[in-house]
C-alpha atoms as a PDB file:
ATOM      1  CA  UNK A   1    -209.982  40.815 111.983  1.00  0.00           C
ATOM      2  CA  UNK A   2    -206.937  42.449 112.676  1.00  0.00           C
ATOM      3  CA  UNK A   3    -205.576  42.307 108.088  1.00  0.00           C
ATOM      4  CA  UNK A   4    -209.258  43.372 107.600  1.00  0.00           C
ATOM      5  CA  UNK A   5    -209.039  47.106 110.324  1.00  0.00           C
ATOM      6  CA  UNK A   6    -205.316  47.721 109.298  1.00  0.00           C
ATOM      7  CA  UNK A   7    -206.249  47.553 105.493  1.00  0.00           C
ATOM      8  CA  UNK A   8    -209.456  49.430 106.400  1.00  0.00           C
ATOM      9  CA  UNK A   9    -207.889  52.391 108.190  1.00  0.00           C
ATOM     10  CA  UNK A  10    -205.208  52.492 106.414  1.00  0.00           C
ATOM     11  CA  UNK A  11    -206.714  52.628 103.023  1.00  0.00           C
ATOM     12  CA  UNK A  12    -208.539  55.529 103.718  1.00  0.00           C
ATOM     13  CA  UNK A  13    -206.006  57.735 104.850  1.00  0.00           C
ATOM     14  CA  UNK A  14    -204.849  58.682 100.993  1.00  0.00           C
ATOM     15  CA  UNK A  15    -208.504  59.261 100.128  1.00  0.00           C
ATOM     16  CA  UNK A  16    -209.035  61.863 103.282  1.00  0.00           C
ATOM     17  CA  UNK A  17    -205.936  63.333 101.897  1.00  0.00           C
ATOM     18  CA  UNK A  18    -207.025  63.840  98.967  1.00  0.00           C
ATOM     19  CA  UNK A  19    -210.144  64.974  99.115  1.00  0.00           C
ATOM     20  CA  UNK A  20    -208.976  67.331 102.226  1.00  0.00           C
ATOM     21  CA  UNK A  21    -205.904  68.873  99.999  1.00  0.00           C
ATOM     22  CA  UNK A  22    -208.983  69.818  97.306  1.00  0.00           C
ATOM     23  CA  UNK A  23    -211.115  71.246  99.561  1.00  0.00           C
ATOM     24  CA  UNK A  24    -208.565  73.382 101.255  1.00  0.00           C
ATOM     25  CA  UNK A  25    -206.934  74.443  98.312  1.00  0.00           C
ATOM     26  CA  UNK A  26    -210.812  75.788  97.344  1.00  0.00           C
ATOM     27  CA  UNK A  27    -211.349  77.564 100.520  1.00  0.00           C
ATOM     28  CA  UNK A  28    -207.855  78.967 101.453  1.00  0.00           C
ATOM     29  CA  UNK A  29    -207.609  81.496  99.253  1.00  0.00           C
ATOM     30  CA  UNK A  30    -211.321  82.087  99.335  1.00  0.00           C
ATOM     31  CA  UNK A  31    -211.408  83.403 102.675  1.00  0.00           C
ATOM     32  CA  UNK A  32    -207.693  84.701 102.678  1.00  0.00           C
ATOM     33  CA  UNK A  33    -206.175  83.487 105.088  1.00  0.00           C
ATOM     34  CA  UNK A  34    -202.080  84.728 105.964  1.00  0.00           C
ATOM     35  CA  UNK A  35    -199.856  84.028 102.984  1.00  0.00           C
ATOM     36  CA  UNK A  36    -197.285  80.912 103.862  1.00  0.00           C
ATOM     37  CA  UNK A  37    -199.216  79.044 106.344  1.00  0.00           C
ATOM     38  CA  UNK A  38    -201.465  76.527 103.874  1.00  0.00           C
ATOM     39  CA  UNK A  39    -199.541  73.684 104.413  1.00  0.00           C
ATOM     40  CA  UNK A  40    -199.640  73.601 108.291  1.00  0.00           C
ATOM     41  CA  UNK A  41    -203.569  74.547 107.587  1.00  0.00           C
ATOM     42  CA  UNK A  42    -203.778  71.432 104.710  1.00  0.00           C
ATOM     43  CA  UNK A  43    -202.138  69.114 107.512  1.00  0.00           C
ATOM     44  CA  UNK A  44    -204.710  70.140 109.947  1.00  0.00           C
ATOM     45  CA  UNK A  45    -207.537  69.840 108.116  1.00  0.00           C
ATOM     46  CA  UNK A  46    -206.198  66.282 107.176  1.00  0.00           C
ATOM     47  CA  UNK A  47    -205.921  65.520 110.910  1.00  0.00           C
ATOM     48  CA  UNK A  48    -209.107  66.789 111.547  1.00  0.00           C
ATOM     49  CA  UNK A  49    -210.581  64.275 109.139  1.00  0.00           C
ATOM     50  CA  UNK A  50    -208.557  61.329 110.184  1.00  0.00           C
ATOM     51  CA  UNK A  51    -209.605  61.892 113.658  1.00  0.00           C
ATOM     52  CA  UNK A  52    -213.311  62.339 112.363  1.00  0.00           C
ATOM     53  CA  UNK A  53    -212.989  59.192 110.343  1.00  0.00           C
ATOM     54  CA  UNK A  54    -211.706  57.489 113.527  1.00  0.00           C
ATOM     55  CA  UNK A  55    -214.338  58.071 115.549  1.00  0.00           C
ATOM     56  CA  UNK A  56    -216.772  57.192 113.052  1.00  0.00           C
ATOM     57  CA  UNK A  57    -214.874  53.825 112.603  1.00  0.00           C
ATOM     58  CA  UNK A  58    -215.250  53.988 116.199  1.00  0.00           C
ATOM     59  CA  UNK A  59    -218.670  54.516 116.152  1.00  0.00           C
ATOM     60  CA  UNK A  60    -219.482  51.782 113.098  1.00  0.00           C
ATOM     61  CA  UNK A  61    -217.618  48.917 114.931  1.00  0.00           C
ATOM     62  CA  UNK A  62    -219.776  48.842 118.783  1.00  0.00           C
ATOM     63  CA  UNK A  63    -223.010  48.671 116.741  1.00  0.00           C
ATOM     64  CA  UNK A  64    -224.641  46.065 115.739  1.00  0.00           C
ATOM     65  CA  UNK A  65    -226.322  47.609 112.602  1.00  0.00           C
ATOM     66  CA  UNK A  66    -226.122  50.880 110.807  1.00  0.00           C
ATOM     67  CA  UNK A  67    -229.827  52.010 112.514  1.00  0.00           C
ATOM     68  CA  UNK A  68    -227.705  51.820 115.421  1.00  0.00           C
ATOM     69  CA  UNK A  69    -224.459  53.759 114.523  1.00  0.00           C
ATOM     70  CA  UNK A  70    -226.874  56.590 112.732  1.00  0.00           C
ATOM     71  CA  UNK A  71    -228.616  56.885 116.216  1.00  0.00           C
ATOM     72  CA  UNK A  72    -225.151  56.998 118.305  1.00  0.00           C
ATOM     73  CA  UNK A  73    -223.646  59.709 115.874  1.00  0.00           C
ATOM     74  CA  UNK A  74    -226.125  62.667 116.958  1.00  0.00           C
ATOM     75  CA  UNK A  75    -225.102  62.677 120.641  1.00  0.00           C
ATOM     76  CA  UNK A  76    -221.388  62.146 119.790  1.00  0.00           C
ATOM     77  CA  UNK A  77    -221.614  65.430 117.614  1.00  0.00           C
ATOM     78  CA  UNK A  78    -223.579  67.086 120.446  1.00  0.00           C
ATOM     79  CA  UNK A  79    -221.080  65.791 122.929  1.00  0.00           C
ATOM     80  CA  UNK A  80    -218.585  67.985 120.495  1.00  0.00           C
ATOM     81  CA  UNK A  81    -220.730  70.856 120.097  1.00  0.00           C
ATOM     82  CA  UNK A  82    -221.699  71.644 123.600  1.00  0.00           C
ATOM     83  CA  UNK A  83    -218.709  70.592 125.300  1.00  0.00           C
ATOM     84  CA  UNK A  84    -215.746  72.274 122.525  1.00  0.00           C
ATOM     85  CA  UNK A  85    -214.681  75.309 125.243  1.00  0.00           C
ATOM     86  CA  UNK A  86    -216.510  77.728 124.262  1.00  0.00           C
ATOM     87  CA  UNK A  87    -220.396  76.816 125.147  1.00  0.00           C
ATOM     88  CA  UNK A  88    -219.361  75.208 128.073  1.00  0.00           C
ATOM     89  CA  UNK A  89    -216.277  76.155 129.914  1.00  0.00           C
ATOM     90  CA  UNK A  90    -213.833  73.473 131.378  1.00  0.00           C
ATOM     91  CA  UNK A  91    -214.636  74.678 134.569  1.00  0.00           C
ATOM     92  CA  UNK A  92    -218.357  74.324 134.593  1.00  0.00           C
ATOM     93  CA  UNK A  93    -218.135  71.359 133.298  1.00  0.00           C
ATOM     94  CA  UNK A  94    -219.645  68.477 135.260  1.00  0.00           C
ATOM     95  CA  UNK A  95    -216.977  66.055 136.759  1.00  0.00           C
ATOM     96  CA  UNK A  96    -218.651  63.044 134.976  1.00  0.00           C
ATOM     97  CA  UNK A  97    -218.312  65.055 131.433  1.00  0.00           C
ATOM     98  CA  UNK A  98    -214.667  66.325 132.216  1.00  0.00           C
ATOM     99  CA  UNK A  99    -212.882  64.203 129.504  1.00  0.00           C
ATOM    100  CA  UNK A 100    -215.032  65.222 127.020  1.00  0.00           C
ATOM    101  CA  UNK A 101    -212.634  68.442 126.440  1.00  0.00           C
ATOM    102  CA  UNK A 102    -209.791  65.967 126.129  1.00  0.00           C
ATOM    103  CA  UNK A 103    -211.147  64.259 122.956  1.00  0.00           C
ATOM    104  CA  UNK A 104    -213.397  66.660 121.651  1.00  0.00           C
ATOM    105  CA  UNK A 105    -212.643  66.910 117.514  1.00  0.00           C
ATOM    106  CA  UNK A 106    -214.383  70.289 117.104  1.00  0.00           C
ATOM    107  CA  UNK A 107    -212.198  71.806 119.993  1.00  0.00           C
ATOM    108  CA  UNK A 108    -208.701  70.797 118.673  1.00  0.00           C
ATOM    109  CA  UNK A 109    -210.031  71.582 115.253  1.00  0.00           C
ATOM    110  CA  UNK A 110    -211.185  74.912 116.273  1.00  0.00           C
ATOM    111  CA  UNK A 111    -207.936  75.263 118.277  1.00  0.00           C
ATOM    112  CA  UNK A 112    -205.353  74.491 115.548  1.00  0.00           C
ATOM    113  CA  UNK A 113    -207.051  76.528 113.032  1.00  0.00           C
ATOM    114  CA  UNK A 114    -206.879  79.382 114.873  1.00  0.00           C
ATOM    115  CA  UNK A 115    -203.469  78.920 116.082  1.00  0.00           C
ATOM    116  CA  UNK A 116    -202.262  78.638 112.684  1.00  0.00           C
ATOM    117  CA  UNK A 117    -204.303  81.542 111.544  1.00  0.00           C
ATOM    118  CA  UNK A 118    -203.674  83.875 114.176  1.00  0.00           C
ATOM    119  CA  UNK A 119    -200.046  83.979 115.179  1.00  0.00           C
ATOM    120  CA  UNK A 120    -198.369  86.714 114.246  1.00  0.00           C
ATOM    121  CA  UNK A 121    -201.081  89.025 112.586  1.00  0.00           C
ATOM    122  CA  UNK A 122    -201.145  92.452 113.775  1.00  0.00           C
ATOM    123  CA  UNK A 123    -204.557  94.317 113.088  1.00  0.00           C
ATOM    124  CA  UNK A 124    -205.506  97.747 112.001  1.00  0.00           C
ATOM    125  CA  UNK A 125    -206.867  99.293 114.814  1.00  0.00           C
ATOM    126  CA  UNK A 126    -208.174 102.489 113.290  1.00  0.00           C
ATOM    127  CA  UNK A 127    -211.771 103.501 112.525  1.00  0.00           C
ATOM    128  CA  UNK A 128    -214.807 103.796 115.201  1.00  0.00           C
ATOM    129  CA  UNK A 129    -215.256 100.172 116.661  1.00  0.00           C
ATOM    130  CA  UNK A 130    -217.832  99.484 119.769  1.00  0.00           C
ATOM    131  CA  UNK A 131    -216.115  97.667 122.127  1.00  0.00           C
ATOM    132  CA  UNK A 132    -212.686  96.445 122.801  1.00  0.00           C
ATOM    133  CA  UNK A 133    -210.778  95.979 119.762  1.00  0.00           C
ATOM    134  CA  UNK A 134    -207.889  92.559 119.608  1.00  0.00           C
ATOM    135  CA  UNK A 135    -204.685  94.720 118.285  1.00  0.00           C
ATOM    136  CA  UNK A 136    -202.777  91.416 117.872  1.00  0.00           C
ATOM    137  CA  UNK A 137    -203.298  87.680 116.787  1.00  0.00           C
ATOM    138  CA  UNK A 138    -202.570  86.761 119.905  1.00  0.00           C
ATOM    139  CA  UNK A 139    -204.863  89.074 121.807  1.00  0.00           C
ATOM    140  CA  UNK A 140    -207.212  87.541 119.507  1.00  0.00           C
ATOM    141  CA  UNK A 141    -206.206  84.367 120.897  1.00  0.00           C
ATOM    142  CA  UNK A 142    -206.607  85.548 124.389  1.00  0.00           C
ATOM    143  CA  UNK A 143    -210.272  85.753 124.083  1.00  0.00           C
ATOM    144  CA  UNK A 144    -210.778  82.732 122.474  1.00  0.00           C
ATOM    145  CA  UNK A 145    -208.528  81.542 125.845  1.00  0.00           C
ATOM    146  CA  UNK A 146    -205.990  80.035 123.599  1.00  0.00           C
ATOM    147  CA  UNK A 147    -203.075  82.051 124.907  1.00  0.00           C
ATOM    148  CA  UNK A 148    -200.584  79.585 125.552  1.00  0.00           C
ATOM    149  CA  UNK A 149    -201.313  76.704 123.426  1.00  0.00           C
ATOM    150  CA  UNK A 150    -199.096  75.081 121.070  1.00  0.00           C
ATOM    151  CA  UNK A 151    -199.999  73.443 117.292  1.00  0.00           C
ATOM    152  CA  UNK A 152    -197.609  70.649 118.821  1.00  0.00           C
ATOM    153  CA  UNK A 153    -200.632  70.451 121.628  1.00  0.00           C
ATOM    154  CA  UNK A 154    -203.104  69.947 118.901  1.00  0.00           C
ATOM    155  CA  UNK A 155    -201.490  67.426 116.690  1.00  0.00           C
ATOM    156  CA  UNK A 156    -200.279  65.259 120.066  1.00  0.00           C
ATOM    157  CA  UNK A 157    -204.199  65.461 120.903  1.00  0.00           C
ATOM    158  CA  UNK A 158    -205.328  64.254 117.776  1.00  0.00           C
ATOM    159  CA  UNK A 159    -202.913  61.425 117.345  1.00  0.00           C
ATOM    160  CA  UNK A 160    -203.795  60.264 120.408  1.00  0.00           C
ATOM    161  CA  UNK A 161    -207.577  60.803 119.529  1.00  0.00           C
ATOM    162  CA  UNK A 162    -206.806  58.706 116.528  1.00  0.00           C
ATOM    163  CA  UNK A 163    -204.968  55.897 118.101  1.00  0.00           C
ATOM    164  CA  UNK A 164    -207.578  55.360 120.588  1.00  0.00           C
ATOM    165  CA  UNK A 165    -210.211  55.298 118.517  1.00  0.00           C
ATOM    166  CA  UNK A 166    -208.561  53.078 116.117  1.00  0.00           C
ATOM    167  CA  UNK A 167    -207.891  51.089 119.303  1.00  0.00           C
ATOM    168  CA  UNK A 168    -210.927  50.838 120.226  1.00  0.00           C
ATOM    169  CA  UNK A 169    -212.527  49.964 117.365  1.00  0.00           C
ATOM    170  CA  UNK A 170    -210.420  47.238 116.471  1.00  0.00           C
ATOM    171  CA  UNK A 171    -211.432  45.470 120.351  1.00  0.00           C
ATOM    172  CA  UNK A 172    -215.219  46.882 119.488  1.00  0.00           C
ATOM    173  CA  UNK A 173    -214.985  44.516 116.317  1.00  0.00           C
ATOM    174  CA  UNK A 174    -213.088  41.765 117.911  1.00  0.00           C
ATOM    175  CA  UNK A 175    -215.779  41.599 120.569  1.00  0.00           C
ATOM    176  CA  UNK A 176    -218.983  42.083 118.713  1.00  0.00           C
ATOM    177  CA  UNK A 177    -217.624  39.262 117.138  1.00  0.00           C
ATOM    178  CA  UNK A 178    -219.344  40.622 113.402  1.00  0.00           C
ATOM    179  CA  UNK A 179    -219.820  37.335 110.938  1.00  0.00           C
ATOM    180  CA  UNK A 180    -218.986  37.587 107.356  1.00  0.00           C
ATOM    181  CA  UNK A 181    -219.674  35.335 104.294  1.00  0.00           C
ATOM    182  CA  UNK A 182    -217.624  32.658 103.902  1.00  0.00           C
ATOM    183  CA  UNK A 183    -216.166  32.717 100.591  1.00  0.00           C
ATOM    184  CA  UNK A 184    -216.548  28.846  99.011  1.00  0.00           C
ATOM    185  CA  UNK A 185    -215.224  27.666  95.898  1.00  0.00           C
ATOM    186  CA  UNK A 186    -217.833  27.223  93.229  1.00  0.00           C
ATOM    187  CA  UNK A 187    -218.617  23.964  91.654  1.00  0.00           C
ATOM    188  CA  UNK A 188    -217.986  22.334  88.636  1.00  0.00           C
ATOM    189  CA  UNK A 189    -221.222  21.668  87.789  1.00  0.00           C
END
């Protein structure tokens, strides 16, 4: 088991990376985003999808079929949605739910993204605008109650979010004992 997950997880890693380094290099000048920051936001993204890919690996190895993993993946997203910071606060969360915030992939996502985005940008504040206006990236990151937070914050989350998954699914496959074909050597006949 252990040759098989390594190669498996491994493997994919390039692929993420490449398919994440086309996709952002689509979309970051699309939506212009600051000038000198796309490959902090290209390492992010990648992270992002590792950690996605983990928990998916995650998910694939404690079922028993794929009926099962495509039924477990819906409240796992949910879990993400609902739970990210900003629907729910940390606070109101319910004590059972609490380390939800600490692995959710659409939080740290959300949160390194804007980090990287953010810093340092310095708005025009002219014009008539309804309501309080963010002067500063980091005002900006006040309201989003990311004052404070580091990218260092983000990528130690999502490493760890990655390691435990992969963790975890390695001892989910090792347990659920999965059965493959033997391989035999044909006959001569």
């Amino acid at each position: 088991m252990g040759p098989y997950f390594i190669a498996k997880a491994l493997s994919e890693i390039l692929l993420i990376g490449v398919y994440t380094a086309v996709f952002g290099s689509i979309v970051y000048p699309l939506v212009r985003l600051q000038k000198g920051r796309f490959k902090t936001f290209l390492g992010l993204l990648t992270l992002q999808s590792i950690a996605s890919e983990a928990i998916g690996l995650l998910i694939g190895s404690v079922s028993s079929s794929s009926d099962v993993a495509l039924a477990l993946f819906p409240p796992v997203l949910m879990l993400n949605i609902v739970f990210d910071g900003r629907n729910v606060s940390e606070e109101n969360t319910p004590a059972i739910l609490k380390w939800v915030h600490k692995v959710g992939l659409i939080r740290w996502g959300f949160t390194g993204l804007s980090l990287n985005e953010f810093d340092g940008l310095v708005f025009s504040s002219s014009g008539p605008f309804r309501g309080p206006v963010a002067k500063t990236g980091q005002e900006a990151l006040a309201r989003f109650g990311l004052d404070g937070k580091l990218l260092e914050d983000v990528i130690g989350a999502q490493a760890k979010i990655i390691a435990g998954c992969w963790l975890m699914s390695f001892v989910g496959l090792t347990l659920t004992g999965q059965k493959f074909a033997v391989m035999k050597v044909p006959s001569a006949e």
